[in-house]
Protein backbone atom coordinates (compact mmCIF):
# COMPACT_ATOMS: atom_id res chain seq x y z
CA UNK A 1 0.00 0.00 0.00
CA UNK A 2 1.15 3.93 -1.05
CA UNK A 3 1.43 5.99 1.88
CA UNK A 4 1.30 9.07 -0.22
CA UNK A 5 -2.10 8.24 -1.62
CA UNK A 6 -5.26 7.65 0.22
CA UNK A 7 -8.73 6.42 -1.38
CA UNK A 8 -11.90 8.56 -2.00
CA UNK A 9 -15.31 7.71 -1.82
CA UNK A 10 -17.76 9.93 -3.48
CA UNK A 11 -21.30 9.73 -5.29
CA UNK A 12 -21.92 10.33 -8.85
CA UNK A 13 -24.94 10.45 -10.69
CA UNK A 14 -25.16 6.89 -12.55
CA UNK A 15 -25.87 8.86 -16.18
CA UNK A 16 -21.96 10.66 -15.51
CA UNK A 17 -20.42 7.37 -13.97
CA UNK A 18 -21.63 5.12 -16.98
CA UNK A 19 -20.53 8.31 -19.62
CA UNK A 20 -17.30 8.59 -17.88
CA UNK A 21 -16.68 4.50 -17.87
CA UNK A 22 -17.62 4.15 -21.16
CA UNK A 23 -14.73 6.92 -22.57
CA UNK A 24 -12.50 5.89 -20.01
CA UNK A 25 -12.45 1.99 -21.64
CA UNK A 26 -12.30 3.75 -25.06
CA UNK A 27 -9.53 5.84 -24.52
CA UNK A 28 -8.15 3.14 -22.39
CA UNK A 29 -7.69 5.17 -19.34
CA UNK A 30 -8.06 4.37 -16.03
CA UNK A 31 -10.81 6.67 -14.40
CA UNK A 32 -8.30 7.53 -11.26
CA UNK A 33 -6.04 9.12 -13.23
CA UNK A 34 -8.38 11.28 -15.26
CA UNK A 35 -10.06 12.32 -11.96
CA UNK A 36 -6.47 12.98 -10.94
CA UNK A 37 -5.54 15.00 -13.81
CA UNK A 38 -8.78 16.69 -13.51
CA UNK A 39 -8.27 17.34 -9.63
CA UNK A 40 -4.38 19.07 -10.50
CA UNK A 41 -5.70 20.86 -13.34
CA UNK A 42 -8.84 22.41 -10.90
CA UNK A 43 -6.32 22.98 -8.35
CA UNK A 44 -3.80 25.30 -10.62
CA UNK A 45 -6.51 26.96 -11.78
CA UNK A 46 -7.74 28.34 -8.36
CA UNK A 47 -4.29 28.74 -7.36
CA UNK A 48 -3.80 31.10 -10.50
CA UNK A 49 -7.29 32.80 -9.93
CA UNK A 50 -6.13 33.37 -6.24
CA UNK A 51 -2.94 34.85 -7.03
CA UNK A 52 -4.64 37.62 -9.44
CA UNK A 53 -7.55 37.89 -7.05
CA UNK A 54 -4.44 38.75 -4.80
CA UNK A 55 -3.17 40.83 -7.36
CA UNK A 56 -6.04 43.06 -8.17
CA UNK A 57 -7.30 43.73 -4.28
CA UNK A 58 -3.74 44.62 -3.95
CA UNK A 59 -3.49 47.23 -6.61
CA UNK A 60 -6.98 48.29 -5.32
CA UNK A 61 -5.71 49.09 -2.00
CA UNK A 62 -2.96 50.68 -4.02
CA UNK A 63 -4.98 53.20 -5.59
CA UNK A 64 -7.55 53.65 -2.95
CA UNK A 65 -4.12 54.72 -0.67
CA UNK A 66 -3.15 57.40 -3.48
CA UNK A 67 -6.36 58.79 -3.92
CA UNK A 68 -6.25 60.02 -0.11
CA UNK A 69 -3.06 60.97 -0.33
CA UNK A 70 -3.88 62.93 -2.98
CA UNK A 71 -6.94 64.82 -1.58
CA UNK A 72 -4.87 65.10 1.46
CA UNK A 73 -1.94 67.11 -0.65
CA UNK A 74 -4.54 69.23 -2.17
CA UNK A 75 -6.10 69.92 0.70
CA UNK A 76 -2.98 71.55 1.81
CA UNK A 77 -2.51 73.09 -1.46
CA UNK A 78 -6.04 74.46 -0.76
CA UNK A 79 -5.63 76.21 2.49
CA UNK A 80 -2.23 77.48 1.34
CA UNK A 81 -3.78 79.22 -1.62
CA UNK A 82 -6.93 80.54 0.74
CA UNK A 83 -4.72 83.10 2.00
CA UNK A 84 -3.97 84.74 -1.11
CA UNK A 85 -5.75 87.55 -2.34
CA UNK A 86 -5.85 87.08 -5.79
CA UNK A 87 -9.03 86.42 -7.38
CA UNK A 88 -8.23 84.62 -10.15
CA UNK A 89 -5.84 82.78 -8.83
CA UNK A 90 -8.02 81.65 -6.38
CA UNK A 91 -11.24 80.88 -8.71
CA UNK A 92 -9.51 79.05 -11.29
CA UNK A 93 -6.52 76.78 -10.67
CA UNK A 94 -5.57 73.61 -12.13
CA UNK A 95 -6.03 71.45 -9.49
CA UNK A 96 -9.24 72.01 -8.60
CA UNK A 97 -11.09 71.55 -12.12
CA UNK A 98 -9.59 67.84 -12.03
CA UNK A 99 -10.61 66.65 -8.52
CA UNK A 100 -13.81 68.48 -7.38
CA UNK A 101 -16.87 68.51 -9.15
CA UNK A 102 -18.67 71.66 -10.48
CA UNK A 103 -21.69 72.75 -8.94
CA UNK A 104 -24.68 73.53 -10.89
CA UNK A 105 -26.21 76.76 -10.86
CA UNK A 106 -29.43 78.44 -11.57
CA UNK A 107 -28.60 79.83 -14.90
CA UNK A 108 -27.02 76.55 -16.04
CA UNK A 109 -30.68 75.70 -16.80
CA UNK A 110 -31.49 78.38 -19.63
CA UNK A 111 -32.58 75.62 -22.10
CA UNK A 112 -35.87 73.33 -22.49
CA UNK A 113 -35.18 69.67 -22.85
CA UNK A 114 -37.29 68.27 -25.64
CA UNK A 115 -37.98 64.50 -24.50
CA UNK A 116 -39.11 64.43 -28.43
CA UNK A 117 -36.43 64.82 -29.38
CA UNK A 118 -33.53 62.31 -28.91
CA UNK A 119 -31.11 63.61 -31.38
CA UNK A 120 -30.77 66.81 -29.68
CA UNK A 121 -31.15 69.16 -32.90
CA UNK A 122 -33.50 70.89 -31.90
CA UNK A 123 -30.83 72.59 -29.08
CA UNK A 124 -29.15 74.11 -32.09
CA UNK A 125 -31.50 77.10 -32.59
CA UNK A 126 -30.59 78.22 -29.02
CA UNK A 127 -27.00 78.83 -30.16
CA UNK A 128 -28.09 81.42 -32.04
């Protein structure tokens, strides 16, 4: 007897069993080493799955750590560039227009959507 083996016992629905039996004598294969094979091959492809699974939460954590150290920087930036007194340089910098949204105002909403019209054409006449 192996010691490095061991015997499993498992049920199988007697359609499967009686497929499986009837390629294995075909292909003249024994069924424990195709369950084997198929057993290795399972295994290495969890393994593989695991290790990107690994892989992708890492670079997630990755990015989710430079995100806050990026609103942290510009945070500073922020309140460094409060105290100025220039207007413009205040209103419209560079970093601001890529990581805050814009907030909609009143007068953003001078136009009539036309739920008629998909295409949006009609919008053309109010550039004029």
């Amino acid at each position: 007897m192996n010691t490095n083996s061991s015997s499993i016992t498992f049920y199988c629905p007697n359609h499967l069993k009686h497929s499986f039996d009837e390629l294995t004598k075909f292909k003249r294969i024994s069924r424990t080493s195709i369950i084997n094979t198929l057993m290795e091959n399972w295994l290495r492809t969890e393994h593989q799955q695991l290790k990107e699974d690994d892989n992708l939460q890492t670079l997630l954590n990755d990015v989710k750590i430079r995100t806050h150290q990026k609103i942290g920087k510009s945070r500073i930036k922020q309140t460094k560039s409060e105290t100025k007194s220039n207007w413009f340089s205040n209103t419209f910098r560079n970093d601001d227009l890529d990581d805050e949204p814009l907030i909609p105002l009143s007068t953003d909403n001078n136009h009539i959507d036309d739920w008629n019209d998909p295409s949006g054409i009609g919008r053309l006449d109010e550039l004029k």
